[in-house]
Protein backbone atom coordinates (compact mmCIF):
# COMPACT_ATOMS: atom_id res chain seq x y z
CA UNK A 1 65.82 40.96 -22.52
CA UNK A 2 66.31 37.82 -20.31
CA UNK A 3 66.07 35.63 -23.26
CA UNK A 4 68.47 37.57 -25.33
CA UNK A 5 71.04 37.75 -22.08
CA UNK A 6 70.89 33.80 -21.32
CA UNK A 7 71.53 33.13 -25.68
CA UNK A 8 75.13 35.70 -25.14
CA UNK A 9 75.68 33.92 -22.10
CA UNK A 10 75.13 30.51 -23.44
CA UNK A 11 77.31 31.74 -26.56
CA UNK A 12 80.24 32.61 -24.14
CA UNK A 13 80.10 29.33 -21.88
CA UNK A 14 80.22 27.21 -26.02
CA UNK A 15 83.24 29.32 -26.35
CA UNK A 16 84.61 28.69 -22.89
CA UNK A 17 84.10 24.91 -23.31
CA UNK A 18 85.49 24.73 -26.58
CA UNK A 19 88.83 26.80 -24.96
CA UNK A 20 89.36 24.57 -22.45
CA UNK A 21 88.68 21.04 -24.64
CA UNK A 22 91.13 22.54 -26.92
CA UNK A 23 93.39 23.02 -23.94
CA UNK A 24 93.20 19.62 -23.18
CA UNK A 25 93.51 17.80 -26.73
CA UNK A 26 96.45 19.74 -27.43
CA UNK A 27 97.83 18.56 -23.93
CA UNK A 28 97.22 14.74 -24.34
CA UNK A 29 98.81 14.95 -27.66
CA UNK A 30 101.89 16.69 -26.76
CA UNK A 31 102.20 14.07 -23.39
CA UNK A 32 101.40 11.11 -26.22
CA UNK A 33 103.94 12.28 -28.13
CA UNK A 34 106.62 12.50 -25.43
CA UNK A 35 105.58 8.84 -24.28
CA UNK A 36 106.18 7.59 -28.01
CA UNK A 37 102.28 7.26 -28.21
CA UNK A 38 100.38 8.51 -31.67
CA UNK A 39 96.81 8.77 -33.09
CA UNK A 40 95.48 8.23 -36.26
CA UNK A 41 92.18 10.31 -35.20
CA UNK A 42 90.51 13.20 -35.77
CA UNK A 43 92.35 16.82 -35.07
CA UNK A 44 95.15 14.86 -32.59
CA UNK A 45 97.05 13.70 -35.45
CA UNK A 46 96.99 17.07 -36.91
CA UNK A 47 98.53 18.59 -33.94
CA UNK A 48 101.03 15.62 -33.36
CA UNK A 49 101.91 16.29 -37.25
CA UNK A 50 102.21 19.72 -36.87
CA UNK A 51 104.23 19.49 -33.60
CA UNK A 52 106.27 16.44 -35.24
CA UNK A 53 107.52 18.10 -38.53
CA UNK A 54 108.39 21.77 -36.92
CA UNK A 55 110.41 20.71 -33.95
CA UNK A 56 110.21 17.14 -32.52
CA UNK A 57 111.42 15.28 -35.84
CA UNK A 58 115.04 13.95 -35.00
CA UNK A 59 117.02 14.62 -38.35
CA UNK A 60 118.90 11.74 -39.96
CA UNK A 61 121.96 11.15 -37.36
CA UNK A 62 125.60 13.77 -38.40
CA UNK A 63 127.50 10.88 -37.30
CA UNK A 64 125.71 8.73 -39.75
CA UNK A 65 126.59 10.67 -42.16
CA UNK A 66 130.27 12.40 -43.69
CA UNK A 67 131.29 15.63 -45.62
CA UNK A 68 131.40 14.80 -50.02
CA UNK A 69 132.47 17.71 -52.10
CA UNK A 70 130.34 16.75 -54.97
CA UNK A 71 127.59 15.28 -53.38
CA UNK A 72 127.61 17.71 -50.07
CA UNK A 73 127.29 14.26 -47.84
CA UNK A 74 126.93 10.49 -48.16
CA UNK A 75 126.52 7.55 -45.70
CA UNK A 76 129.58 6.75 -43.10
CA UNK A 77 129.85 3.16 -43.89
CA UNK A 78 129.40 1.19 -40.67
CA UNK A 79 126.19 0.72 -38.81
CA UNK A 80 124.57 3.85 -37.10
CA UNK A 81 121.03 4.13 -35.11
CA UNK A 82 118.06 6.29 -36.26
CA UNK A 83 115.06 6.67 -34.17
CA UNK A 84 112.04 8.80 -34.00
CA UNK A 85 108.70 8.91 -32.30
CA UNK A 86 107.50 5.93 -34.40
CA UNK A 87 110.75 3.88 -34.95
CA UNK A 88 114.02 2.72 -33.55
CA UNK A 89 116.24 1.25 -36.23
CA UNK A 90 120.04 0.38 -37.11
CA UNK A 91 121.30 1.07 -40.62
CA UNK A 92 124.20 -0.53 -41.84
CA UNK A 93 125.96 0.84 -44.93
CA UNK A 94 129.04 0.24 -47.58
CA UNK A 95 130.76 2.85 -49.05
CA UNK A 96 128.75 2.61 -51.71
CA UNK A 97 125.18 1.43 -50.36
CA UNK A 98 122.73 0.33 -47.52
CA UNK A 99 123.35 -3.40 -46.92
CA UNK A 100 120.08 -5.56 -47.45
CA UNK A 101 121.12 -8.20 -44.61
CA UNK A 102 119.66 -11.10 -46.59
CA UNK A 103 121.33 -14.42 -46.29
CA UNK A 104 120.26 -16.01 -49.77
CA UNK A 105 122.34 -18.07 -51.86
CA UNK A 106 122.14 -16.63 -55.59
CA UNK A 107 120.98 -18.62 -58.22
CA UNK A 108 123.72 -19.92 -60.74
CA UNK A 109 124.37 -18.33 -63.34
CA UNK A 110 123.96 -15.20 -61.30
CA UNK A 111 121.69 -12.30 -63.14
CA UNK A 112 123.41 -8.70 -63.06
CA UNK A 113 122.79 -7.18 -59.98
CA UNK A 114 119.57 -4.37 -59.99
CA UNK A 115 120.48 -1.00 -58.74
CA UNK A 116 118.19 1.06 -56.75
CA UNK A 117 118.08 4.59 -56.29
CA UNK A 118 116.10 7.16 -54.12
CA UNK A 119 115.87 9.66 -51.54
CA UNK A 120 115.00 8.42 -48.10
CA UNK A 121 111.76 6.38 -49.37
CA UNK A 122 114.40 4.05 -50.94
CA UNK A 123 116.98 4.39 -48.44
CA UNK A 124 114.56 2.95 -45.90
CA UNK A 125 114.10 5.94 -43.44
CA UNK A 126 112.47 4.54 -40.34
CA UNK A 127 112.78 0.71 -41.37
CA UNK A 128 115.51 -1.47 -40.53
CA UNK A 129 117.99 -3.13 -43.02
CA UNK A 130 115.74 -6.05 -44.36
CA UNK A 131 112.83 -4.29 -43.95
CA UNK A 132 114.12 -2.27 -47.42
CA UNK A 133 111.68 -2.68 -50.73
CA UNK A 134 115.41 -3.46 -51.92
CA UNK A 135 115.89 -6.10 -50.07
CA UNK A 136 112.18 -7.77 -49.84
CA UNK A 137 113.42 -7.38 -54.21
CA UNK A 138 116.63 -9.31 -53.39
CA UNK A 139 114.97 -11.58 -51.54
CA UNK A 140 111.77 -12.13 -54.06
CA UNK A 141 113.87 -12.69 -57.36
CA UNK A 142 116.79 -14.54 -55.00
CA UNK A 143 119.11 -11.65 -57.01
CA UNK A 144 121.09 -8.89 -55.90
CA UNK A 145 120.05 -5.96 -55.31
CA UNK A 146 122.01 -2.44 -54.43
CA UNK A 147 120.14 -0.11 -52.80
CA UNK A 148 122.31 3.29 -53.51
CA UNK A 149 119.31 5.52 -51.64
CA UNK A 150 120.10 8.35 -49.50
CA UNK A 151 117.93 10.56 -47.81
CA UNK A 152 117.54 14.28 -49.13
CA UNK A 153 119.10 13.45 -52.53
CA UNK A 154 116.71 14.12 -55.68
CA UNK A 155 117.17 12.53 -58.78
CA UNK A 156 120.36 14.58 -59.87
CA UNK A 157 122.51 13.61 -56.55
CA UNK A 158 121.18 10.10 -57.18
CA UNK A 159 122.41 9.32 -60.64
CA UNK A 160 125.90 11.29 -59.80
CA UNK A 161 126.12 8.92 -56.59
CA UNK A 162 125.34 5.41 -58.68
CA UNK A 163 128.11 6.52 -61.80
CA UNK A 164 131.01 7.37 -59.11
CA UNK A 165 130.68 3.71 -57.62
CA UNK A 166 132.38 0.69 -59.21
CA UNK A 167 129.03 -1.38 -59.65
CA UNK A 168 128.08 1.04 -62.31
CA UNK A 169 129.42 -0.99 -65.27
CA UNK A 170 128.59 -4.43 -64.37
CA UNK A 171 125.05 -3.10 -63.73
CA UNK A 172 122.34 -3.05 -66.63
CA UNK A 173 118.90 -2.78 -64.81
CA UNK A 174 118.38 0.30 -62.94
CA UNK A 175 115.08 1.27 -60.29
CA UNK A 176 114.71 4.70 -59.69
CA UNK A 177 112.28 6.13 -57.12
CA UNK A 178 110.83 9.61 -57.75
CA UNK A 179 109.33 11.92 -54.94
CA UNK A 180 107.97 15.21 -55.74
CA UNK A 181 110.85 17.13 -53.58
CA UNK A 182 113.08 16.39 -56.08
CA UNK A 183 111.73 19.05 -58.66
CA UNK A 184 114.15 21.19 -57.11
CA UNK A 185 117.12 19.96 -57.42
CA UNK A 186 116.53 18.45 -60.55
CA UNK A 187 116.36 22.05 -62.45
CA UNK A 188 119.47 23.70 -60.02
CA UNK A 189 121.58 20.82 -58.74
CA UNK A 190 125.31 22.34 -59.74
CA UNK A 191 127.45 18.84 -60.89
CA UNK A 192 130.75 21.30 -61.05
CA UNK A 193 130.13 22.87 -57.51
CA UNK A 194 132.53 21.81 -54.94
CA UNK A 195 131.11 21.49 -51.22
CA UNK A 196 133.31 22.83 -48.06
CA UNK A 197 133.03 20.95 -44.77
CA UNK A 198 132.06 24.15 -43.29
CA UNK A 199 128.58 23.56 -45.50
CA UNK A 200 128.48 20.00 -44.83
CA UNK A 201 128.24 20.97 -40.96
CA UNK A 202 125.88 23.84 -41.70
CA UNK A 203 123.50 21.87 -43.59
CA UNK A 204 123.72 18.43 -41.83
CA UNK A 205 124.85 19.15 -37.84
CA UNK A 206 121.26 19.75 -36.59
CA UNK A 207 120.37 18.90 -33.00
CA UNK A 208 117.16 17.66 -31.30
CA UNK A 209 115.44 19.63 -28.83
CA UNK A 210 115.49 18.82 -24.98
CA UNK A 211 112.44 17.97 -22.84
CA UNK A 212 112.33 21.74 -21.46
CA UNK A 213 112.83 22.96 -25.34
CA UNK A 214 110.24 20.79 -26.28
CA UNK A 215 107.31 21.81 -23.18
CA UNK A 216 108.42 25.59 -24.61
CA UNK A 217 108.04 24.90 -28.35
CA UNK A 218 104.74 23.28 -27.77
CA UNK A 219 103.69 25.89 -25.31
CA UNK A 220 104.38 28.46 -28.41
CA UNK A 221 102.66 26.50 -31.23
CA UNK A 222 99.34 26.20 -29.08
CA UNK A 223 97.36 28.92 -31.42
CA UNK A 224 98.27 26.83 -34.55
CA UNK A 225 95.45 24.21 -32.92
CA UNK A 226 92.93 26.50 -34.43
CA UNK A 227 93.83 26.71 -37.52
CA UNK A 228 94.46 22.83 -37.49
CA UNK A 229 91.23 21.98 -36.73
CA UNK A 230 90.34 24.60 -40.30
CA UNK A 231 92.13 22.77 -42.36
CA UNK A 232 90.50 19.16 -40.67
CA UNK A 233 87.11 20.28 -41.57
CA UNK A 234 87.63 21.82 -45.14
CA UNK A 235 89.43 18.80 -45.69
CA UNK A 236 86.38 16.88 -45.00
CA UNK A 237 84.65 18.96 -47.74
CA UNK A 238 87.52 20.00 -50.11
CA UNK A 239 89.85 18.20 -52.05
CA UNK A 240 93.31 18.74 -51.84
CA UNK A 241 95.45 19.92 -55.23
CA UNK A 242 97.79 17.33 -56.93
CA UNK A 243 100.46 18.66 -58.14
CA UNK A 244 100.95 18.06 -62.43
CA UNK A 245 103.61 15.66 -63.23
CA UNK A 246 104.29 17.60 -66.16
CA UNK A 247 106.78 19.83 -64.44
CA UNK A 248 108.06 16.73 -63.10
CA UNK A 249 108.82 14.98 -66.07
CA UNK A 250 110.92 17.53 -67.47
CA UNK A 251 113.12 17.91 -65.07
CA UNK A 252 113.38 14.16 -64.25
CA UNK A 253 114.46 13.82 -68.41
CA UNK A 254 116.55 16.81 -67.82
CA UNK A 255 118.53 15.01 -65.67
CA UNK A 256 119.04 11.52 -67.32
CA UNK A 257 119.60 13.08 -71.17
CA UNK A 258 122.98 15.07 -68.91
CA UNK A 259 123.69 11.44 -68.34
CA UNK A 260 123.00 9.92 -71.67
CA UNK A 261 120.05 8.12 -70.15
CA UNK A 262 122.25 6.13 -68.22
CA UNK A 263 124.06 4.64 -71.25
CA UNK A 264 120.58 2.44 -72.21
CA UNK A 265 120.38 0.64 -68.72
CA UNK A 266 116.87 -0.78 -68.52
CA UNK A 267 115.36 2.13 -66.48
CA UNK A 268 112.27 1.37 -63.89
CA UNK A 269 111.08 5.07 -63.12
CA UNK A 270 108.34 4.70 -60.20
CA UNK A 271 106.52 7.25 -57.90
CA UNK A 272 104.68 5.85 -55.26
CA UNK A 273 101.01 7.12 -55.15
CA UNK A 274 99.92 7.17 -51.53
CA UNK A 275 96.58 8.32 -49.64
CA UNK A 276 97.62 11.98 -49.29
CA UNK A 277 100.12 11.99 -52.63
CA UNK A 278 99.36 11.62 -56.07
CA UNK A 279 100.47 13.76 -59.07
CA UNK A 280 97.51 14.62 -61.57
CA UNK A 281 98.89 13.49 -64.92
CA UNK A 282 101.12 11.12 -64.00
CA UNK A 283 103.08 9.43 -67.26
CA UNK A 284 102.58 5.75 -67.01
CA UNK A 285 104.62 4.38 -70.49
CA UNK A 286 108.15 4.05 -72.17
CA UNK A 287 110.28 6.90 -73.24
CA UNK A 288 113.83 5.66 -74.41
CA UNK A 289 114.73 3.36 -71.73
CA UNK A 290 112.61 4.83 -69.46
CA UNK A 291 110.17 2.74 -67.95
CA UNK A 292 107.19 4.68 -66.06
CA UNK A 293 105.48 2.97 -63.84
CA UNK A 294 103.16 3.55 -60.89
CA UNK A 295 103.06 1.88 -56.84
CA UNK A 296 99.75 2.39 -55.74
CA UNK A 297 99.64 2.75 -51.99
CA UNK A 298 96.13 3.95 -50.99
CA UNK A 299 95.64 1.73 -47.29
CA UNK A 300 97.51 4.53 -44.78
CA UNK A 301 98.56 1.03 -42.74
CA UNK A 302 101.52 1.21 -45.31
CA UNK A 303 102.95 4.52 -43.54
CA UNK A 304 103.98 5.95 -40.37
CA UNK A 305 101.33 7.53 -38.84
CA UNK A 306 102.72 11.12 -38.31
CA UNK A 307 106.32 10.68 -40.33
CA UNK A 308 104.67 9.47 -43.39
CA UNK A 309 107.39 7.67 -44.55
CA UNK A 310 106.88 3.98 -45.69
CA UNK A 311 106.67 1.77 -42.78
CA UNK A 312 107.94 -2.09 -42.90
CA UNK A 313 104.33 -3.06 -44.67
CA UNK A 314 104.75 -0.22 -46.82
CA UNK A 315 108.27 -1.07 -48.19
CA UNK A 316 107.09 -4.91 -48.11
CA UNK A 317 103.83 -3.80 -50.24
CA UNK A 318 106.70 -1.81 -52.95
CA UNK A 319 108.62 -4.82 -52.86
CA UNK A 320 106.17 -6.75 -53.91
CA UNK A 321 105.00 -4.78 -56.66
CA UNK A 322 107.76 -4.13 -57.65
CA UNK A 323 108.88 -7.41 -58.11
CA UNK A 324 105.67 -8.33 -60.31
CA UNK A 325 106.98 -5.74 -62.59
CA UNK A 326 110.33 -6.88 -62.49
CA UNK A 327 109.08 -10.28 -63.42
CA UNK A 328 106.31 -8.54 -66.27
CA UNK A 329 109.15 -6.88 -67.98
CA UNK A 330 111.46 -9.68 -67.80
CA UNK A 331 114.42 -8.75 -66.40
């Protein structure tokens, strides 16, 4: 009977211990977090993830950005500052794109410019202007390079955004950068629909939380810890899905046929396959003058730690890639 009580109570003080060391991890993380510190280790990233992406993320700035009735929003040309948890960068922009802030003298007779276009990967979320794969390109092949990215577009948005602007013509050699969070709008992106302000602001006007609204928010996502540390050990085990590129290359054609390919531009179609992303069946190959290629980016040193968005090594890494096949293909 003794034997059988001191096993229960044994069994009670592992769950006690384990309560409170839970208690504690999730603290540290949450005070890392709010003192700009992060960890790449076991079951504190997952919280500072989980804690990042519901609440603490600072959206891309509403005075970086204004109202487009096609488009729903573009860029405010100027400069504007972004920061998050990881990063504290300025972004400059034309009307038309993100300005590479490379001093090079172009070689004579110029090349046509290369356009680049992308959601925020491409845009350069969390880097600063140079820092760009579009501008380690530009500064590579000594070439310009317009880098028409903008964060939250998917392909559709993207190809409507490069044909409005007045480089369109001149331009011949086009990069396009594919996530998979474009599927969506790629099948249901209206062209005809006209955007109000009112939806703009809806959609765009999003504010941080305080440091009170944060201490409350983390104090309510405390029970997802459990299920975090789940997922961390099945993960050790498991292997996570890939989602088919299949789907993906429909919808990406779907698109660009609309636009008659892009009126035979040289196309460069690349998705960048990461540590935690890769598509099973991805199309490397030509189709039309589509070019499918694939960025291999399997060292997690080339992203942010909790954002996982490229960081500068990351974009330099694309760059450089990219500019061997640039060079392959000879553009």
């Amino acid at each position: 009977m003794k034997k059988k009580f001191s096993t229960i109570k044994n069994f009670f003080w592992l769950i006690y211990l384990f309560f409170i060391t839970s208690i504690i991890i999730y603290i540290f993380s949450f005070y890392s977090m709010q003192k700009g510190r992060v960890y790449n280790l076991f079951w504190i990233k997952s919280i500072q993830e989980n804690l990042y992406w519901h609440g603490f993320i600072k959206p891309f700035p509403f005075e970086c950005q204004k109202h487009d009735k096609r488009l729903l929003y573009v860029p405010r040309e100027g400069d504007c500052k972004f920061s998050n948890i990881e990063f504290d960068t300025k972004l400059s922009f034309t009307k038309y794109y993100r300005k590479n802030d490379n001093k090079i003298t172009f070689e004579k007779p110029e090349k046509t410019p290369i356009a680049v276009l992308g959601d925020s990967v491409s845009m350069g979320w969390g880097v600063n202007n140079r820092e760009t794969y579009a501008s380690v390109i530009e500064r590579n092949l000594k070439r310009k390079v317009y880098n028409f990215g903008v964060g939250g577009y998917g392909t559709h948005r993207e190809v409507l955004r490069f044909i409005k602007s007045p480089y369109y013509k001149e331009i011949d050699k086009v990069i396009i950068q594919y996530h998979f969070n474009d599927h969506e709008e790629n099948l249901f992106f209206d062209e005809k629909k006209i955007y109000s302000a009112d939806e703009f602001e809806v959609l765009t006007k999003k504010e941080g939380f305080t440091g009170t609204e944060k201490a409350f928010f983390a104090l309510r996502r405390f029970k997802s810890i459990f299920r975090l540390l789940y997922r961390e050990i099945k993960g050790a085990f498991v292997q996570k899905g890939t989602p088919d590129f299949n789907v993906h290359y429909d919808g990406i054609l779907k698109v660009l046929k609309k636009y008659n390919y892009l009126d035979g531009k040289k196309i460069i179609l690349f998705n960048v396959s990461s540590h935690n992303m890769q598509f099973k069946n991805y199309k490397i190959g030509k189709f039309k003058n589509i070019d499918f290629v694939n960025v291999n980016l399997e060292d997690e040193r080339h992203f942010f730690i909790l954002d996982d968005h490229l960081n500068p090594n990351g974009h330099l890494e694309v760059g450089k890639q990219l500019t061997q096949i640039i060079n392959d293909k000879g553009w």
